[in-house]
Protein backbone atom coordinates (compact mmCIF):
# COMPACT_ATOMS: atom_id res chain seq x y z
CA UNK A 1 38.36 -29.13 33.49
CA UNK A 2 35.31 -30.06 32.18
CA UNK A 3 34.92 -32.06 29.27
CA UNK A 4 33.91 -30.76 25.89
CA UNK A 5 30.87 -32.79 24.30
CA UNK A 6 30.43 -30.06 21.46
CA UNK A 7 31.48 -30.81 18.01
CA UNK A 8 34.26 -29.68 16.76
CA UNK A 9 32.90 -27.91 13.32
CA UNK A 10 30.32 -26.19 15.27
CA UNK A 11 31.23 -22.62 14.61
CA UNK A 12 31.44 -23.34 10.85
CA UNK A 13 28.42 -21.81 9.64
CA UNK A 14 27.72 -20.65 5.92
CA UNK A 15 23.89 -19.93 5.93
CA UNK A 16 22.45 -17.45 4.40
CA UNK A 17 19.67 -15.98 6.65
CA UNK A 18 16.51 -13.77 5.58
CA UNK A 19 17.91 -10.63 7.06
CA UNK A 20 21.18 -10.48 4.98
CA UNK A 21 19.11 -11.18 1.86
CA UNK A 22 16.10 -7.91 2.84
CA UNK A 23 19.53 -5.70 3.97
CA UNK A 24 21.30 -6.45 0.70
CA UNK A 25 18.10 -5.93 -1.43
CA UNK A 26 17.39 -2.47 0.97
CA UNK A 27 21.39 -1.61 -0.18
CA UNK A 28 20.81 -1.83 -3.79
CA UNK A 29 17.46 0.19 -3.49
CA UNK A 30 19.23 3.18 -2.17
CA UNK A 31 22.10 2.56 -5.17
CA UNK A 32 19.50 2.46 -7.55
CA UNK A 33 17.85 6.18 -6.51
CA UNK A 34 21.34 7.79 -4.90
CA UNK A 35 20.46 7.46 -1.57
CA UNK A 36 17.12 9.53 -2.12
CA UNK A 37 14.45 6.57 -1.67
CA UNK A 38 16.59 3.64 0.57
CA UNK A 39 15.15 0.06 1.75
CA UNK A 40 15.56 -0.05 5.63
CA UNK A 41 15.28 -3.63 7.51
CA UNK A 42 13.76 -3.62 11.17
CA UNK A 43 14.35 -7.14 12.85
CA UNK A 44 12.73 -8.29 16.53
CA UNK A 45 13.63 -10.91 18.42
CA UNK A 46 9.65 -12.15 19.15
CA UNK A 47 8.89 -15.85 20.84
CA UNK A 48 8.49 -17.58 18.16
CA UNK A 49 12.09 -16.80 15.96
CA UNK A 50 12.44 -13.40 14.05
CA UNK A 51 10.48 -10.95 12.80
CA UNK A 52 11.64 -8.82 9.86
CA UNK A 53 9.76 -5.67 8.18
CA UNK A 54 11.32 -3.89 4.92
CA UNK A 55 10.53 -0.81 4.31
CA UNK A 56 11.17 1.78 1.40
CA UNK A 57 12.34 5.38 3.38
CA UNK A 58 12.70 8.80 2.17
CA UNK A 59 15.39 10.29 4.81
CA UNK A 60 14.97 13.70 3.45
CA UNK A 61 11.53 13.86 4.34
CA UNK A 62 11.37 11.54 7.07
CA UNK A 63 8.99 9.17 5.64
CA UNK A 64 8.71 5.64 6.18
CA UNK A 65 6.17 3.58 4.43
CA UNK A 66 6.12 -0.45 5.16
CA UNK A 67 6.52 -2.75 1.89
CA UNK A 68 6.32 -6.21 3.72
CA UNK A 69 6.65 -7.90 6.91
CA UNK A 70 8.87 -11.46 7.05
CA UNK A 71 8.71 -13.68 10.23
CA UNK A 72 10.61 -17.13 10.88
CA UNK A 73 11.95 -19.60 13.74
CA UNK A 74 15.05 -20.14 14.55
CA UNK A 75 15.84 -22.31 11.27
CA UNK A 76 14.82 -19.70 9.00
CA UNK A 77 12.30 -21.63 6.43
CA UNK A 78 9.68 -21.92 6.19
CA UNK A 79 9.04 -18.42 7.10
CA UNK A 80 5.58 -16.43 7.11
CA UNK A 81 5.08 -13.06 4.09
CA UNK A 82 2.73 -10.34 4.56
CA UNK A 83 2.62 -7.43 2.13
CA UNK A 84 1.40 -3.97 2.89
CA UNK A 85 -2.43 -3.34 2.45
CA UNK A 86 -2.65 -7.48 1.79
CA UNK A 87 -4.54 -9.49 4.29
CA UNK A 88 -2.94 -13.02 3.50
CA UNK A 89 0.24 -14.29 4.49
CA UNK A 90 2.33 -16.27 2.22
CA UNK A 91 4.79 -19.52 3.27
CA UNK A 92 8.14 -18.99 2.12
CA UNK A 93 9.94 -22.35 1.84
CA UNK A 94 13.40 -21.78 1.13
CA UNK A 95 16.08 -19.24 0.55
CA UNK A 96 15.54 -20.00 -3.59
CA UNK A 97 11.50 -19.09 -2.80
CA UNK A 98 12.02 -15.83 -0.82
CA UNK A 99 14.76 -14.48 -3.20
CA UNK A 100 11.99 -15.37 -6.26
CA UNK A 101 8.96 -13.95 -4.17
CA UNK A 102 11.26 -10.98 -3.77
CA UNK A 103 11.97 -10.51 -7.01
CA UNK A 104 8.41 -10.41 -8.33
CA UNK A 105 7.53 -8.13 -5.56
CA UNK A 106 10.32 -5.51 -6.39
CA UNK A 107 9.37 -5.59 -10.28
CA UNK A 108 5.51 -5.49 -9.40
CA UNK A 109 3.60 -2.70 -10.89
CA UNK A 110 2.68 -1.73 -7.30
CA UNK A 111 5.97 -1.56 -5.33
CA UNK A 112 7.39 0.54 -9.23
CA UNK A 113 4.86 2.63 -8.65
CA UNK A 114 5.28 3.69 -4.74
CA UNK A 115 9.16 3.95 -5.24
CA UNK A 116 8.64 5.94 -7.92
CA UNK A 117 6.05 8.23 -6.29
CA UNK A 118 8.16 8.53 -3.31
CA UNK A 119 11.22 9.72 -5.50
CA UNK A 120 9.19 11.77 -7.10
CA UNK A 121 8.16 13.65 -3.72
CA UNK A 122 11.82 13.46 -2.87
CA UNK A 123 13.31 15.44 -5.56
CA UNK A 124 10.04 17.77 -5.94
């Protein structure tokens, strides 16, 4: 038998990576409108780590449009931020950053305004 050289507390993992923190913040978006306006999370594998993109969707309609794109290695932070229609990326540094940058984003005038004016659509 060959001999084990792996610690023993390997397996015991508690991180928190980007993608549960987008899917749980794509959850509550669809809470907030009953399921008529939902945040979807589409995550490649790429080279380089992970590569995450959140978008707001209207299933009724079958409408998609792209709020923000996340990419990171393997270790998570610090990851790389691009919103829609923006040109410049921005460094996230740590789970504490991206769940603040996130939190502006979502209460920004523009992202209010698109959710809103995709609901609207929805129930018109």
């Amino acid at each position: 038998m060959a001999e084990d050289l792996w610690p023993d507390d390997l397996a015991d993992v508690n991180l928190v990576t980007p993608s549960v923190i987008l899917k749980e913040q794509a959850a509550l978006l669809g809470e907030k409108t009953k399921q008529l306006v939902k945040g979807e999370v589409v995550t490649q594998a790429t080279d380089k780590g992970f590569a995450h993109r959140f978008n707001i969707v209207a299933p009724t309609m079958g409408y998609t449009y792209e709020l923000f794109q996340l990419s990171h290695g393997v270790a998570f932070y610090p990851g790389s931020l691009r919103v829609a229609g923006q040109n410049t990326f921005r460094t996230i540094e740590s789970e504490e950053a991206l769940k603040k940058f996130l939190k502006e984003l979502f209460s920004s005038q523009q992202t209010l305004t698109i959710v809103r004016s995709i609901l609207a659509q929805v129930r018109s």
